[in-house]
C-alpha atoms as a PDB file:
ATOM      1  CA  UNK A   1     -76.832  13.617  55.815  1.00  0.00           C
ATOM      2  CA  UNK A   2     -76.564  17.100  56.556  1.00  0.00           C
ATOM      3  CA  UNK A   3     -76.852  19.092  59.496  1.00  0.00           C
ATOM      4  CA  UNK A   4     -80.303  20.575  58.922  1.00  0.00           C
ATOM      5  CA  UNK A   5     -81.916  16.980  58.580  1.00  0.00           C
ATOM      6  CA  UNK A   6     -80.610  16.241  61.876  1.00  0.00           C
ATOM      7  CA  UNK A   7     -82.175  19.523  63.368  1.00  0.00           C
ATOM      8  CA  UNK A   8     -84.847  19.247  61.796  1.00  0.00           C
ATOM      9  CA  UNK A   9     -85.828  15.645  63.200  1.00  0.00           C
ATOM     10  CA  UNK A  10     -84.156  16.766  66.716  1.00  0.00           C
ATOM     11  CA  UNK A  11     -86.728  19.649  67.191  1.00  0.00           C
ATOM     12  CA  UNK A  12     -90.001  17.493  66.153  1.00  0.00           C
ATOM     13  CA  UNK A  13     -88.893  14.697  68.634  1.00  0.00           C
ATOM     14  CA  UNK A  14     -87.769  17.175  71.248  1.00  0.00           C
ATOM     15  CA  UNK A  15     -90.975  19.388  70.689  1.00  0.00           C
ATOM     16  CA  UNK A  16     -93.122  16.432  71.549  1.00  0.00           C
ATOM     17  CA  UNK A  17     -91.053  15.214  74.612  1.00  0.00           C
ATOM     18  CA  UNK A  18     -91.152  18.521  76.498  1.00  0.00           C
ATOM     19  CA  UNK A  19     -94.713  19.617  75.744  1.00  0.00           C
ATOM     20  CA  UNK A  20     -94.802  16.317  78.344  1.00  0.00           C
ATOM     21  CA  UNK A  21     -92.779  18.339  80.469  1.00  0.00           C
ATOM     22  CA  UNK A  22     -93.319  21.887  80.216  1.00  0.00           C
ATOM     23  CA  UNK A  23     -91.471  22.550  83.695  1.00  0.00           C
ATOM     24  CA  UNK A  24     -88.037  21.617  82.532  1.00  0.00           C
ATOM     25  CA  UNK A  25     -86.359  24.849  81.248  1.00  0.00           C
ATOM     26  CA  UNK A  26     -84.681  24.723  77.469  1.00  0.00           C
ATOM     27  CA  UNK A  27     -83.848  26.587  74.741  1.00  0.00           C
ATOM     28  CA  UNK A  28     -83.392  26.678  71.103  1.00  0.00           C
ATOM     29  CA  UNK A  29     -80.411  27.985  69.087  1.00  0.00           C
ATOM     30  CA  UNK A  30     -81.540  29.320  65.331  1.00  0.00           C
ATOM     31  CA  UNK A  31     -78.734  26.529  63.845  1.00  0.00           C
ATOM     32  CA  UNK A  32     -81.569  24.047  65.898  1.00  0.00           C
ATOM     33  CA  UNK A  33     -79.446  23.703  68.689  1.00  0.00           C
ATOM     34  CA  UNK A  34     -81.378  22.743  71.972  1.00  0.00           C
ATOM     35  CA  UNK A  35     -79.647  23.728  75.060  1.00  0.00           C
ATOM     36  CA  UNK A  36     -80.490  23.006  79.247  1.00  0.00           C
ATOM     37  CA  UNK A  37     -79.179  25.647  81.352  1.00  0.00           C
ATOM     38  CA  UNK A  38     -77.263  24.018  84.324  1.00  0.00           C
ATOM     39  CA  UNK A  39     -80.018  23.909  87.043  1.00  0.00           C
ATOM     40  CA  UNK A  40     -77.264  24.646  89.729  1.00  0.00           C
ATOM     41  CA  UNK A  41     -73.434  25.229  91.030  1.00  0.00           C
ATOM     42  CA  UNK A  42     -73.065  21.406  91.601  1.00  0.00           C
ATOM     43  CA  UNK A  43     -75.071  20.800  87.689  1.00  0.00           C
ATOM     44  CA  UNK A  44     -74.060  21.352  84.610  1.00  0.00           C
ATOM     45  CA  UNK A  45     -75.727  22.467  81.432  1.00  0.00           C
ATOM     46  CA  UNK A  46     -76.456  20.032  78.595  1.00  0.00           C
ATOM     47  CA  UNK A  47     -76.615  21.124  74.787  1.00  0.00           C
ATOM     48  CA  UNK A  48     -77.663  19.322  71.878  1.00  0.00           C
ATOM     49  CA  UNK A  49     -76.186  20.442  68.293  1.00  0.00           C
ATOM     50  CA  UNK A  50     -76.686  18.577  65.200  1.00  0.00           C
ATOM     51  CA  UNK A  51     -74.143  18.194  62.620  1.00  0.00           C
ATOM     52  CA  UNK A  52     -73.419  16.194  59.455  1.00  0.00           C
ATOM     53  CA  UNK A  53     -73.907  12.622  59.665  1.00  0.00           C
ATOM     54  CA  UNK A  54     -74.533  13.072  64.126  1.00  0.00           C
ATOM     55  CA  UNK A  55     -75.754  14.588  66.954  1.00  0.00           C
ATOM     56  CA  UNK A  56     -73.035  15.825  69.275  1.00  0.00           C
ATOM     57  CA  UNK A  57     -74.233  16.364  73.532  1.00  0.00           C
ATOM     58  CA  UNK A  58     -71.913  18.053  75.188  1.00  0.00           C
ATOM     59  CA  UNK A  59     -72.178  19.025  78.641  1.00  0.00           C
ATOM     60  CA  UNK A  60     -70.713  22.170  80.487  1.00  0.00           C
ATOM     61  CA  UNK A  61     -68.161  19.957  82.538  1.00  0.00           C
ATOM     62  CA  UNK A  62     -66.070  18.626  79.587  1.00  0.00           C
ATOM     63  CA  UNK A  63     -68.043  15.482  78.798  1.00  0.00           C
ATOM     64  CA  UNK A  64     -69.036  14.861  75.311  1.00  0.00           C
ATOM     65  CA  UNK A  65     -70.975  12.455  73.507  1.00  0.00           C
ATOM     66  CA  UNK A  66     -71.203  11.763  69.374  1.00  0.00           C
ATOM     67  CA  UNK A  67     -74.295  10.056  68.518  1.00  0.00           C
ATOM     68  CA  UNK A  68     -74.309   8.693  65.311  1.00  0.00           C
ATOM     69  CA  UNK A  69     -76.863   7.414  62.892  1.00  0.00           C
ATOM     70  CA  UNK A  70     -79.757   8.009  60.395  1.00  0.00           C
ATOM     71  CA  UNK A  71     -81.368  11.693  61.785  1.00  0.00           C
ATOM     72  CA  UNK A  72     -84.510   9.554  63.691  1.00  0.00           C
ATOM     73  CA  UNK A  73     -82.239   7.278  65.120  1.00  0.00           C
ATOM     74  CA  UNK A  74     -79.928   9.761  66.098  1.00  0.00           C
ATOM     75  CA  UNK A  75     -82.149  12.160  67.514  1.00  0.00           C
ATOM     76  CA  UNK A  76     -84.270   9.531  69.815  1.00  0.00           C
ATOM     77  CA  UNK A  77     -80.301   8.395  71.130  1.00  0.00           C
ATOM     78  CA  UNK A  78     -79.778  11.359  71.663  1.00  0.00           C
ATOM     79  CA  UNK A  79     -82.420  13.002  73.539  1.00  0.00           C
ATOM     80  CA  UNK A  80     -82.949   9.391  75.624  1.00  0.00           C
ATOM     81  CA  UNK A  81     -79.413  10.407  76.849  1.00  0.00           C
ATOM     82  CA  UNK A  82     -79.937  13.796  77.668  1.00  0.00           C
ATOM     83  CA  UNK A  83     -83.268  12.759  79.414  1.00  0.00           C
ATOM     84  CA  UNK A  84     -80.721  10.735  81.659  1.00  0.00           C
ATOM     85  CA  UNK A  85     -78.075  13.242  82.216  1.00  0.00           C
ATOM     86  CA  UNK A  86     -81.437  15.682  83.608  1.00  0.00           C
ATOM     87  CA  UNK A  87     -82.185  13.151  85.797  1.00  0.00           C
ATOM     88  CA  UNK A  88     -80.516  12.168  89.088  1.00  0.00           C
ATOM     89  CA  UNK A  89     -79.634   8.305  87.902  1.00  0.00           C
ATOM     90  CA  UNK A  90     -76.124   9.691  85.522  1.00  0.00           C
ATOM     91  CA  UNK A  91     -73.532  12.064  87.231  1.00  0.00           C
ATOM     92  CA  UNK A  92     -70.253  13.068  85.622  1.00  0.00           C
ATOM     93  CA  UNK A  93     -67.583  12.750  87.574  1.00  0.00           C
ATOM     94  CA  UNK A  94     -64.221  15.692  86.860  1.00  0.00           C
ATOM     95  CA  UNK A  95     -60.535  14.494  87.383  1.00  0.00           C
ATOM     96  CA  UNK A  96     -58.848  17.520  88.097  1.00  0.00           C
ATOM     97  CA  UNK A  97     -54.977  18.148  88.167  1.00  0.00           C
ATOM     98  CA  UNK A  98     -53.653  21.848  89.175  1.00  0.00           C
ATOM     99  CA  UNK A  99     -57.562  22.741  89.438  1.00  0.00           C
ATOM    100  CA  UNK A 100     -57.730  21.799  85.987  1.00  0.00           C
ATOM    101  CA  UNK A 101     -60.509  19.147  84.674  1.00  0.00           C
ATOM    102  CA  UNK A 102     -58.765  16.357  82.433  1.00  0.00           C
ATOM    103  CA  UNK A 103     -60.860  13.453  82.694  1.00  0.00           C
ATOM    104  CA  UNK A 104     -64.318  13.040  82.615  1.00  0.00           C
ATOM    105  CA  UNK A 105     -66.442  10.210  83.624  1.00  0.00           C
ATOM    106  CA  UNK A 106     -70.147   9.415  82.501  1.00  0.00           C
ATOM    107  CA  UNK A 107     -71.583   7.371  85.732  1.00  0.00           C
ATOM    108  CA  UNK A 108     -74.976   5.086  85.249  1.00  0.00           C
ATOM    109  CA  UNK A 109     -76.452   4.526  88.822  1.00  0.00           C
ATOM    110  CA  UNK A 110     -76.931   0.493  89.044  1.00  0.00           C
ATOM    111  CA  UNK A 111     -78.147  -1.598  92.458  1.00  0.00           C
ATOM    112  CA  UNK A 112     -74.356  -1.803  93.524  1.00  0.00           C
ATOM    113  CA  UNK A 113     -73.182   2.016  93.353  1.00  0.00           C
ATOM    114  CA  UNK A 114     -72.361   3.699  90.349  1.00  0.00           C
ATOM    115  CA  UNK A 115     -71.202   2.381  87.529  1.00  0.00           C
ATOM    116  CA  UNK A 116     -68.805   3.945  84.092  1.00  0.00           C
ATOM    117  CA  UNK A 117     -70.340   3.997  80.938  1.00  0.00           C
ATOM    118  CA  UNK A 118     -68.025   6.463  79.143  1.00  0.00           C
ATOM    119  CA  UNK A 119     -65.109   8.994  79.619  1.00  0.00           C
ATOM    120  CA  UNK A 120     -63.755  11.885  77.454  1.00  0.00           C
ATOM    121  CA  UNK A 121     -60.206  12.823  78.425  1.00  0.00           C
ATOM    122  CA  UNK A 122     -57.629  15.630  77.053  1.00  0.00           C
ATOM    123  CA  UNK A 123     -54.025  14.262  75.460  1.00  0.00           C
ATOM    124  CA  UNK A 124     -52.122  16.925  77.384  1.00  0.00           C
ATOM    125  CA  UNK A 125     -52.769  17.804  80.769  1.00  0.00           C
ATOM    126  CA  UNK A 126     -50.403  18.594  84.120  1.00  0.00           C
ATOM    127  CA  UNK A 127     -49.531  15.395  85.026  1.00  0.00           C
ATOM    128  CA  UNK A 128     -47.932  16.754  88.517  1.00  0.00           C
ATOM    129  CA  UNK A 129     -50.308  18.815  89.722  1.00  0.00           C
ATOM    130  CA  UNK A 130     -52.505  18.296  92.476  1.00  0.00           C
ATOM    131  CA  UNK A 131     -55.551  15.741  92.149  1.00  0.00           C
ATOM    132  CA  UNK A 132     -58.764  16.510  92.799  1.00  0.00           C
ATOM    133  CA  UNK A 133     -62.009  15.448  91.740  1.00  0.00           C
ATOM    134  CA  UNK A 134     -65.711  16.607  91.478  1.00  0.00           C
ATOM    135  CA  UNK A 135     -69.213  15.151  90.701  1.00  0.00           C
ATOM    136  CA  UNK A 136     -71.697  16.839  88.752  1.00  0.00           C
ATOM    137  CA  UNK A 137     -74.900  15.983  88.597  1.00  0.00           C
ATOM    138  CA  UNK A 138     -78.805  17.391  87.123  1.00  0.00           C
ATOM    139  CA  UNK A 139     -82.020  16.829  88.957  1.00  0.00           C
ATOM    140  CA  UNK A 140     -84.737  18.461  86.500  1.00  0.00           C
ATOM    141  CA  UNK A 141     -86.188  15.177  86.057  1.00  0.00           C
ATOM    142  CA  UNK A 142     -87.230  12.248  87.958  1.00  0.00           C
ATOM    143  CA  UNK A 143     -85.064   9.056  87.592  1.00  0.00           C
ATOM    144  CA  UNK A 144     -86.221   6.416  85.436  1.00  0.00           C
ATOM    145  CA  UNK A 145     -83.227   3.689  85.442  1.00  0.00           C
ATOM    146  CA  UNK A 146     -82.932   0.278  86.754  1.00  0.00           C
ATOM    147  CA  UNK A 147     -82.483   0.919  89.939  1.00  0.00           C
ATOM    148  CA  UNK A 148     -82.958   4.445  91.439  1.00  0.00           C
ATOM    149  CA  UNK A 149     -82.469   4.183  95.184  1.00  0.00           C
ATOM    150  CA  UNK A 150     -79.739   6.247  96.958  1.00  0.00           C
ATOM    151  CA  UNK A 151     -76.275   4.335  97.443  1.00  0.00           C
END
């Protein structure tokens, strides 16, 4: 299917989802792109943009997610993942080599920790640079997983 039927069913789910929360800042792109602005340093900004045949989340930190599917299907996936990444119960975690990100780690918060769900990493990176990592993580909603008390 093409991109616009994916926008198109993105915005009517997404318009009825935040009029819930009318608090949580947004925007929308004329291609029907919906985009979070990261909330803070330690955040990171989450954007929605439909394409052909998916619905593509990327976040500001490197992590990316395809989300695949009939446009309904797609866009509730979709937007039930972003509603996680707002919240404080998913994290991304940044392996960085010579201050470079080149891993990056989708996190679920369980009962025992943190747990990974999924990872997007480049083919080429500095291999013998320094290692570092960071944690990002959004707190413009409440949690609503399993488990949501602190480690």
């Amino acid at each position: 299917m093409s991109a616009g039927a994916y926008a198109e069913e993105l915005r009517a789910q997404a318009k009825a989802i935040l009029s819930a929360h009318p608090g949580v800042p947004h925007a929308w792109r004329e291609d029907g792109t919906l985009v979070f602005p990261r909330p803070s340093p330690d955040g990171f900004e989450v954007t929605l943009h439909p394409e052909d045949g998916e619905i593509v989340v990327f976040t500001s930190c490197g992590l990316h997610e395809h989300v695949e599917g009939q446009p309904l299907e797609a866009s509730t996936r979709a937007l039930a993942l972003t509603r996680d990444l707002l919240s404080p119960d998913m994290r991304v975690r940044e392996f960085r080599a010579g201050g470079q990100g080149y891993r990056w780690v989708l996190e679920r918060r369980t009962g025992r920790g943190w747990a990974a769900e999924t990872s997007t990493a480049l083919l080429l990176w500095n291999y013998f640079g320094r290692r570092s990592q960071r944690v990002y993580s959004n707190a413009q909603l409440p949690g609503r997983l399993a488990d949501s008390s602190p480690d």
